[in-house]
N, C-alpha and C. Protein backbone atom coordinates (compact mmCIF):
# COMPACT_ATOMS: atom_id res chain seq x y z
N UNK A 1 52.77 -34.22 42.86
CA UNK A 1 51.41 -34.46 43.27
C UNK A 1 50.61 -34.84 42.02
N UNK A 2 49.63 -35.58 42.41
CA UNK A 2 48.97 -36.19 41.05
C UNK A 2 47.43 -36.27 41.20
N UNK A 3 46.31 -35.66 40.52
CA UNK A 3 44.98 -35.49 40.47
C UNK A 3 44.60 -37.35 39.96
N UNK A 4 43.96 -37.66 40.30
CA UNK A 4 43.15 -39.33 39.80
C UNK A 4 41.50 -38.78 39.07
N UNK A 5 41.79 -38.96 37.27
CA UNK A 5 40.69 -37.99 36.61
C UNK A 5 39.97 -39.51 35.50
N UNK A 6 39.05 -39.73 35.89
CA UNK A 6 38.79 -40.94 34.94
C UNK A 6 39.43 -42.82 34.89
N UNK A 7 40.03 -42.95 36.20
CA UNK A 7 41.12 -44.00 36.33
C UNK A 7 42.38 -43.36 36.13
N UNK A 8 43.13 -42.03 35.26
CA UNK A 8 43.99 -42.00 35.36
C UNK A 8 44.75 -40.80 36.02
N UNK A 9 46.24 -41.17 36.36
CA UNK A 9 46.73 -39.95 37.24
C UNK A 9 46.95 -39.25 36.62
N UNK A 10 47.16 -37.69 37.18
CA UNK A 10 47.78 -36.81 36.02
C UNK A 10 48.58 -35.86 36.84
N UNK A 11 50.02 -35.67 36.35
CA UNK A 11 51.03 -34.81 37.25
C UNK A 11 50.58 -33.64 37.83
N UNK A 12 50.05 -33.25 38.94
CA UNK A 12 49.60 -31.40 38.66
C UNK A 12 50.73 -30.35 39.18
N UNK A 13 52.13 -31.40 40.16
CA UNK A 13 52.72 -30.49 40.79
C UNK A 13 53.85 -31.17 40.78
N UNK A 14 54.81 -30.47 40.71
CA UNK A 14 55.97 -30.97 41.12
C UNK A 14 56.67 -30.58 42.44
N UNK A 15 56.90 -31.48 43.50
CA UNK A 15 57.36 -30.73 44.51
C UNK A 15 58.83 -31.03 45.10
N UNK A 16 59.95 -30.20 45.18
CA UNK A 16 60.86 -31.42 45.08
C UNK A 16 60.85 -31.44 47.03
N UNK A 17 60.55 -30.84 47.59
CA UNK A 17 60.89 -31.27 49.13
C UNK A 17 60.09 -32.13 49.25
N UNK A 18 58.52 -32.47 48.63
CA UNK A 18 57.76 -33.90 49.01
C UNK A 18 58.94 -35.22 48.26
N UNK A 19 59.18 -35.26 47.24
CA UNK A 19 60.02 -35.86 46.06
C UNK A 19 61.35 -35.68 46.61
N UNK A 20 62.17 -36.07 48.45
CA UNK A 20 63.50 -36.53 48.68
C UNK A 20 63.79 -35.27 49.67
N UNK A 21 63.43 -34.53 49.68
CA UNK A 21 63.35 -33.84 50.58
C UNK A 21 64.83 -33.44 51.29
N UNK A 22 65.31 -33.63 51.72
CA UNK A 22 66.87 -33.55 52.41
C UNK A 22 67.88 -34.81 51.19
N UNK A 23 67.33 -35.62 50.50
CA UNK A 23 67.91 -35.95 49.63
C UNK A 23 67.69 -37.61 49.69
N UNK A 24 66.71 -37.77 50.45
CA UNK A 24 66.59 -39.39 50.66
C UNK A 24 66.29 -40.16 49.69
N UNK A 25 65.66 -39.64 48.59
CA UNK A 25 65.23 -39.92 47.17
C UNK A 25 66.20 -40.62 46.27
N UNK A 26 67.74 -39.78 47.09
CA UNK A 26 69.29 -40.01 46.44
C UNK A 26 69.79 -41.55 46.70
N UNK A 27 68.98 -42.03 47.65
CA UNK A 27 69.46 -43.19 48.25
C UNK A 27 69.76 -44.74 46.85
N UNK A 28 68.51 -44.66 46.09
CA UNK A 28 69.15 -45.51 45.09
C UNK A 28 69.92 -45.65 43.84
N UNK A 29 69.87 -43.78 44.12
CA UNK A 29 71.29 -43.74 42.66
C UNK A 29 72.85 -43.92 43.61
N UNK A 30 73.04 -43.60 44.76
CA UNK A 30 74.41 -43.74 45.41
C UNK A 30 74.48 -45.28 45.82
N UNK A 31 73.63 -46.41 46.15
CA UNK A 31 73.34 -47.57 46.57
C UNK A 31 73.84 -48.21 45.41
N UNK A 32 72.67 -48.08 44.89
CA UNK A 32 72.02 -49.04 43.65
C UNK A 32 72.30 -48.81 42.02
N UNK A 33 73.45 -47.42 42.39
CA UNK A 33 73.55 -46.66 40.62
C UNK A 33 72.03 -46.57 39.98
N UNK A 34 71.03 -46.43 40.78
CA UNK A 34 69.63 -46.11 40.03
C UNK A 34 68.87 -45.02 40.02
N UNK A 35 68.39 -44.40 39.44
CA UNK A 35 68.61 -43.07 39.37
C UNK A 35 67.09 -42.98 39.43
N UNK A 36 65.92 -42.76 40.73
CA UNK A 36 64.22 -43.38 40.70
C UNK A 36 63.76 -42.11 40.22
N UNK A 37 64.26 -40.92 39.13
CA UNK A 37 63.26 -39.65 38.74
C UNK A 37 63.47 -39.68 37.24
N UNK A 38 64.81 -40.35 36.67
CA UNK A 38 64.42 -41.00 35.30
C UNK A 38 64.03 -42.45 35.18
N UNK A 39 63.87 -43.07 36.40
CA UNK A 39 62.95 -44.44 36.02
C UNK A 39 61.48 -43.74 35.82
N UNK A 40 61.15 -43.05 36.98
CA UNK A 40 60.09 -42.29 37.19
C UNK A 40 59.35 -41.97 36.14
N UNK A 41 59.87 -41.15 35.62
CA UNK A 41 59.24 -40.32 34.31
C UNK A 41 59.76 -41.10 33.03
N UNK A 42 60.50 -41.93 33.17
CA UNK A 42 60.74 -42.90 31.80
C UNK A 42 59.81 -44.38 31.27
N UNK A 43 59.06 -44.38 33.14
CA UNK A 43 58.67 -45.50 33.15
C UNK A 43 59.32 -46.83 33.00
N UNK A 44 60.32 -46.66 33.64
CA UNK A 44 61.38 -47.60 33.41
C UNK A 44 61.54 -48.65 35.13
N UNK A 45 61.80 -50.07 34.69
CA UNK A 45 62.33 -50.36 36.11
C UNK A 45 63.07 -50.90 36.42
N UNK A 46 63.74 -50.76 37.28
CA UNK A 46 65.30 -51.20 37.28
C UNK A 46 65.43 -53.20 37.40
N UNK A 47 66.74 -52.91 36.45
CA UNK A 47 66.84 -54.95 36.68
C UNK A 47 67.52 -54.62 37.88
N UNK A 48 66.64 -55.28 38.92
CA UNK A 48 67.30 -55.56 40.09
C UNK A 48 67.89 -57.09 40.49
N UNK A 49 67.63 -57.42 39.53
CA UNK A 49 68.67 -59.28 39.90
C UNK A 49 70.02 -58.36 38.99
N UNK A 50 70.14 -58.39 38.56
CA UNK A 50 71.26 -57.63 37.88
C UNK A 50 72.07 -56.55 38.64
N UNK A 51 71.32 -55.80 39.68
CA UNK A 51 71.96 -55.13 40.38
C UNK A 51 72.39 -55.82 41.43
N UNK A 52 71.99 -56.09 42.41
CA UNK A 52 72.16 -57.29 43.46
C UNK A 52 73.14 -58.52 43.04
N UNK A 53 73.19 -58.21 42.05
CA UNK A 53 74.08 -59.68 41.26
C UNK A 53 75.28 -59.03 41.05
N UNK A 54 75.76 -57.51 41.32
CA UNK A 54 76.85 -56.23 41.21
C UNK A 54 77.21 -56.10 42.05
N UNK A 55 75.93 -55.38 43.05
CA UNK A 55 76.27 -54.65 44.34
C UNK A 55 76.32 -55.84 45.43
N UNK A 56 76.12 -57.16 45.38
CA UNK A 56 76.60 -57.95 46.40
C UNK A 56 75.65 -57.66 47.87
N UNK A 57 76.26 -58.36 48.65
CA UNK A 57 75.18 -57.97 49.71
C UNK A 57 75.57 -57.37 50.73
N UNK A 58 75.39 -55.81 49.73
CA UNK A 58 75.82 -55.02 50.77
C UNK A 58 74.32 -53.96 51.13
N UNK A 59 74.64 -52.96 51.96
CA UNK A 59 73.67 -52.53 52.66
C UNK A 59 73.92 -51.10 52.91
N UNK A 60 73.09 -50.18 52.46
CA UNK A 60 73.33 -49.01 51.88
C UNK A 60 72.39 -48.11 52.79
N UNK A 61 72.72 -46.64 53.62
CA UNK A 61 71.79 -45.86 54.27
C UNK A 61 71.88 -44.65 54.03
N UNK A 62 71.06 -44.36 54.26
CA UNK A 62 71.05 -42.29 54.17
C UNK A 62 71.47 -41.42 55.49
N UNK A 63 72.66 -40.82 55.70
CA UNK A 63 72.18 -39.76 57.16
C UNK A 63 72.22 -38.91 56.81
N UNK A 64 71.12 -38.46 57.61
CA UNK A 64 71.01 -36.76 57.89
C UNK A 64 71.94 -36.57 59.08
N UNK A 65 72.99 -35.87 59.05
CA UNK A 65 73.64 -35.55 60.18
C UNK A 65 73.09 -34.12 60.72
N UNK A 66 72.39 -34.58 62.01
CA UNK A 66 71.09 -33.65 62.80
C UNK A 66 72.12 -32.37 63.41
N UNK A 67 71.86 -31.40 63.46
CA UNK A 67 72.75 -30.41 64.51
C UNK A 67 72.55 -30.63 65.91
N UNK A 68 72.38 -31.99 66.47
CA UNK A 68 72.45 -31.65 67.93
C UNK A 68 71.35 -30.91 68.57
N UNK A 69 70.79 -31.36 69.56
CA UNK A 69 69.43 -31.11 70.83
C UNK A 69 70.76 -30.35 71.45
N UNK A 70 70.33 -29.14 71.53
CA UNK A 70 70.99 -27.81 72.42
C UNK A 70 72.43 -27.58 71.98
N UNK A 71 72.59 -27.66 70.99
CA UNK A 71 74.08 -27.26 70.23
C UNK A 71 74.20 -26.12 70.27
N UNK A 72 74.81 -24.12 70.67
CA UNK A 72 75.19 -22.94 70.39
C UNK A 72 75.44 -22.98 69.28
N UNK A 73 74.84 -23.01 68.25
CA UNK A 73 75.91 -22.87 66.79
C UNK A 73 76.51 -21.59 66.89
N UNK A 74 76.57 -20.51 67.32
CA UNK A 74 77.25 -19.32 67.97
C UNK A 74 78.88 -19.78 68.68
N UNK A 75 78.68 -21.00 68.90
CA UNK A 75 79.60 -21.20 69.92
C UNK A 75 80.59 -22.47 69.42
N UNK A 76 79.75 -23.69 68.73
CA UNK A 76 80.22 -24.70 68.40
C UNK A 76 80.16 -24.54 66.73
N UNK A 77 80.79 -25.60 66.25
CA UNK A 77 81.06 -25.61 64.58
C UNK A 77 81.36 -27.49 64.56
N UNK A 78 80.55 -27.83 63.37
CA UNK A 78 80.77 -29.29 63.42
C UNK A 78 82.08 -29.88 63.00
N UNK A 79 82.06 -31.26 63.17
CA UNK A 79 83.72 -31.87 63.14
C UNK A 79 83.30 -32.61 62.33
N UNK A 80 83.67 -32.12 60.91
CA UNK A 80 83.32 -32.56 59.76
C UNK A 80 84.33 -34.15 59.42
N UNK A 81 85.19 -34.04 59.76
CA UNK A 81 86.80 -34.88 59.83
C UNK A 81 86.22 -36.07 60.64
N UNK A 82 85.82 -36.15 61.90
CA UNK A 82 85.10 -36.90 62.73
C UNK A 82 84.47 -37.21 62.45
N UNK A 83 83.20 -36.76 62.03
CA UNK A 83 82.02 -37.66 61.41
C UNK A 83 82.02 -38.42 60.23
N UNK A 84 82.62 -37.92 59.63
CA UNK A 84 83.03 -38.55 58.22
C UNK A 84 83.90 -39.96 59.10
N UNK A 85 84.87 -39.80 60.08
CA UNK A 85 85.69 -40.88 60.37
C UNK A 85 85.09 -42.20 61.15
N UNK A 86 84.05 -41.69 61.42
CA UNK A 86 82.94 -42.46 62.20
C UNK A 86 82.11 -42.94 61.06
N UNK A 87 81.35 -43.00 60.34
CA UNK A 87 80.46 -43.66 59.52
C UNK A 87 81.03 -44.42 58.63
N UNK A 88 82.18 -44.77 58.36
CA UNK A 88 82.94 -45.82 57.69
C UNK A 88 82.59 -45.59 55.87
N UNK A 89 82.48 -46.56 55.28
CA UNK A 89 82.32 -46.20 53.96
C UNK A 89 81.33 -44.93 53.43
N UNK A 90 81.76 -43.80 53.13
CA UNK A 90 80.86 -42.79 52.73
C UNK A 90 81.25 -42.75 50.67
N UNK A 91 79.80 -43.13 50.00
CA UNK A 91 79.12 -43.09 49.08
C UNK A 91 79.85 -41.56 48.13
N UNK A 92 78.75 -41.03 49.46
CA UNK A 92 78.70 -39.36 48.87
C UNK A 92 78.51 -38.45 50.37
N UNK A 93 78.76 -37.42 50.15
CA UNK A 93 78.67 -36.52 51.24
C UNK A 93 78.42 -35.33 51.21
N UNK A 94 77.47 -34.49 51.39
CA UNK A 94 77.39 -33.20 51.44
C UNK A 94 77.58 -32.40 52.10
N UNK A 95 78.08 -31.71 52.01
CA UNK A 95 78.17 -30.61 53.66
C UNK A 95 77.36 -29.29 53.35
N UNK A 96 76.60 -29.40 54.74
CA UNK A 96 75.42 -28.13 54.45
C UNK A 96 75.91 -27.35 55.55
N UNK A 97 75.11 -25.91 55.18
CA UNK A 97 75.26 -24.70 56.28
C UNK A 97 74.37 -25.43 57.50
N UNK A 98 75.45 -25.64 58.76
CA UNK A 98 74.47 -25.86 60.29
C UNK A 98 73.51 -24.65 60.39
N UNK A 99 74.14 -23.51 59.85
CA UNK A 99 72.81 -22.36 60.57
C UNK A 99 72.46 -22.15 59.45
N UNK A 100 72.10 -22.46 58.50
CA UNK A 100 71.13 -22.43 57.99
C UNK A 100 70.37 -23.12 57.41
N UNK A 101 70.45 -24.53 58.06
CA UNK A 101 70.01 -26.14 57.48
C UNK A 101 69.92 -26.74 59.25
N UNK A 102 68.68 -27.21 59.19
CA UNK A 102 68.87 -27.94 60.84
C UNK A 102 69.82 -29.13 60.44
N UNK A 103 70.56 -29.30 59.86
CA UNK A 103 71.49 -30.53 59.62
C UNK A 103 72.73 -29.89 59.08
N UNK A 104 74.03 -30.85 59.82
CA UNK A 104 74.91 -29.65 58.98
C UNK A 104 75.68 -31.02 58.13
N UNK A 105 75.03 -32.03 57.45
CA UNK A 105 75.84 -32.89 55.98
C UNK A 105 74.50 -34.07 55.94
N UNK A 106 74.75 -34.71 54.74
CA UNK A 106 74.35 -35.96 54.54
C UNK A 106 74.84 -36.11 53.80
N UNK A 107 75.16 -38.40 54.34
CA UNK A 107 75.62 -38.99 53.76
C UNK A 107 74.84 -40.22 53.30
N UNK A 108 75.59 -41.00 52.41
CA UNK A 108 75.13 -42.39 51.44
C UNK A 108 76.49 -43.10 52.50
N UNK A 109 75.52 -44.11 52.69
CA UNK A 109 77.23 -45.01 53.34
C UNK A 109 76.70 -46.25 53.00
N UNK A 110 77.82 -47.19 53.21
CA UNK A 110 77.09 -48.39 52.89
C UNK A 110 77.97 -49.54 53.87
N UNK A 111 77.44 -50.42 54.35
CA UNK A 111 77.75 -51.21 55.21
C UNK A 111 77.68 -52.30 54.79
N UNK A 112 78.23 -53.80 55.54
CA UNK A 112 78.74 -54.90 55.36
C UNK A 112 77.44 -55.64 55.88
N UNK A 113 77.22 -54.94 56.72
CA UNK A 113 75.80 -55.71 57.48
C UNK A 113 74.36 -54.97 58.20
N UNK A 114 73.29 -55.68 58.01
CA UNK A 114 72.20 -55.18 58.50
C UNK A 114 72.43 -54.05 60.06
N UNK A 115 72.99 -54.86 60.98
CA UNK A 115 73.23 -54.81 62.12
C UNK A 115 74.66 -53.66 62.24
N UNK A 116 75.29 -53.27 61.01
CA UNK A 116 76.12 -52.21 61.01
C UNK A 116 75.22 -50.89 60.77
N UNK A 117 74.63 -51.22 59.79
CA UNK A 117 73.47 -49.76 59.33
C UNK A 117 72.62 -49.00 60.83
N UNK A 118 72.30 -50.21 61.11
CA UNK A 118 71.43 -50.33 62.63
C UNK A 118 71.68 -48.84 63.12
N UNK A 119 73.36 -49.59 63.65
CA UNK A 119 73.91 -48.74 64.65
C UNK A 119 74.08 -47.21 64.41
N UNK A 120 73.81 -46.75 62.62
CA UNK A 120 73.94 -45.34 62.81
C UNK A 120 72.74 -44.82 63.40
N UNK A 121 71.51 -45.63 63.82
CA UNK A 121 70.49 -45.16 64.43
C UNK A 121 70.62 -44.41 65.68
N UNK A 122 71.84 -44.39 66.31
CA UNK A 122 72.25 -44.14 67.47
C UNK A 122 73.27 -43.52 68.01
N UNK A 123 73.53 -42.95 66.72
CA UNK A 123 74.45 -41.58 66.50
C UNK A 123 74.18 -40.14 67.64
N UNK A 124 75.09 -39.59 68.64
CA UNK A 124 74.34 -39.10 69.04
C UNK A 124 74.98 -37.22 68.47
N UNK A 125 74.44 -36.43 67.39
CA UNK A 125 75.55 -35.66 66.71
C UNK A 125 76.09 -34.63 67.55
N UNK A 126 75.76 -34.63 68.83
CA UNK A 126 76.12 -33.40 69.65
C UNK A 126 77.80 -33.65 69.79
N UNK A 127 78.09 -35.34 69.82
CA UNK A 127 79.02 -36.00 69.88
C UNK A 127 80.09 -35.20 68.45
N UNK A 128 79.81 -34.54 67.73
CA UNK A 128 80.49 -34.08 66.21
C UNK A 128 80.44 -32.77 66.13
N UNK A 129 80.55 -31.65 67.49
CA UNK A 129 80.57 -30.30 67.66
C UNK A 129 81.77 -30.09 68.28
N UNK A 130 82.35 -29.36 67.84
CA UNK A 130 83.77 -28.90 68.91
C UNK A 130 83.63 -26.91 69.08
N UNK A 131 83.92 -26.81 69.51
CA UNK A 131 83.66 -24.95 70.21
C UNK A 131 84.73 -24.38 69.23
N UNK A 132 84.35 -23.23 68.89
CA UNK A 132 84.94 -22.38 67.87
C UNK A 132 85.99 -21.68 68.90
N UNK A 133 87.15 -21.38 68.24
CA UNK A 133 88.25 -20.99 69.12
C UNK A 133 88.74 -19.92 68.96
């Protein structure tokens, strides 16, 4: 967070859940190898013809993999193997506690095409629960 004192800003807070929050912030160091909290504070900005001139034209997204509208987590446990096998190129991946994170991973993936990224819009994750046995 930043006070505006005379024309200029001045840091007063650091917050990291405003600053990526579930980790979306991560998106252009796993994409782009750019890392936006030492450009940030370095004042630095990335050669992006130089990157794009690397990374090709490819197409890079963030998921939050959601726990599911009416999932038992009592009852179900996610299919970590599955989801991972479904989102095709994975970056990076985290796997979080379902009960104790309304999300149980996120990933960096990166796709071939606009219209591939699209489609993780429509993920439905209840689809990535299997019942504890």
């Amino acid at each position: 967070e930043f006070r505006e004192r005379n024309g200029t800003l001045i840091p007063i807070e650091w917050n990291i859940p405003r600053f990526g929050g579930f980790g979306v912030a991560d998106l252009p160091y796993y994409g782009y190898g750019v890392n936006p909290f030492e450009c940030f504070f370095e004042s630095r900005t990335p050669n992006w013809k130089e990157i794009f001139k690397l990374r090709g034209n490819k197409y890079y997204g963030w998921v939050l993999c959601y726990n599911g509208i009416h999932i038992d987590l009592k009852k179900h446990i996610p299919n970590y193997k599955k989801m991972k096998s479904n989102l095709g190129k994975i970056l990076h991946f985290y796997q979080l506690n379902c009960k104790k994170n309304p999300a149980f991973g996120i990933a960096y993936v990166e796709k071939d095409t606009k219209e591939e990224l699209f489609q993780l819009l429509n993920i439905d994750f209840r689809d990535y629960f299997i019942a504890i046995k």
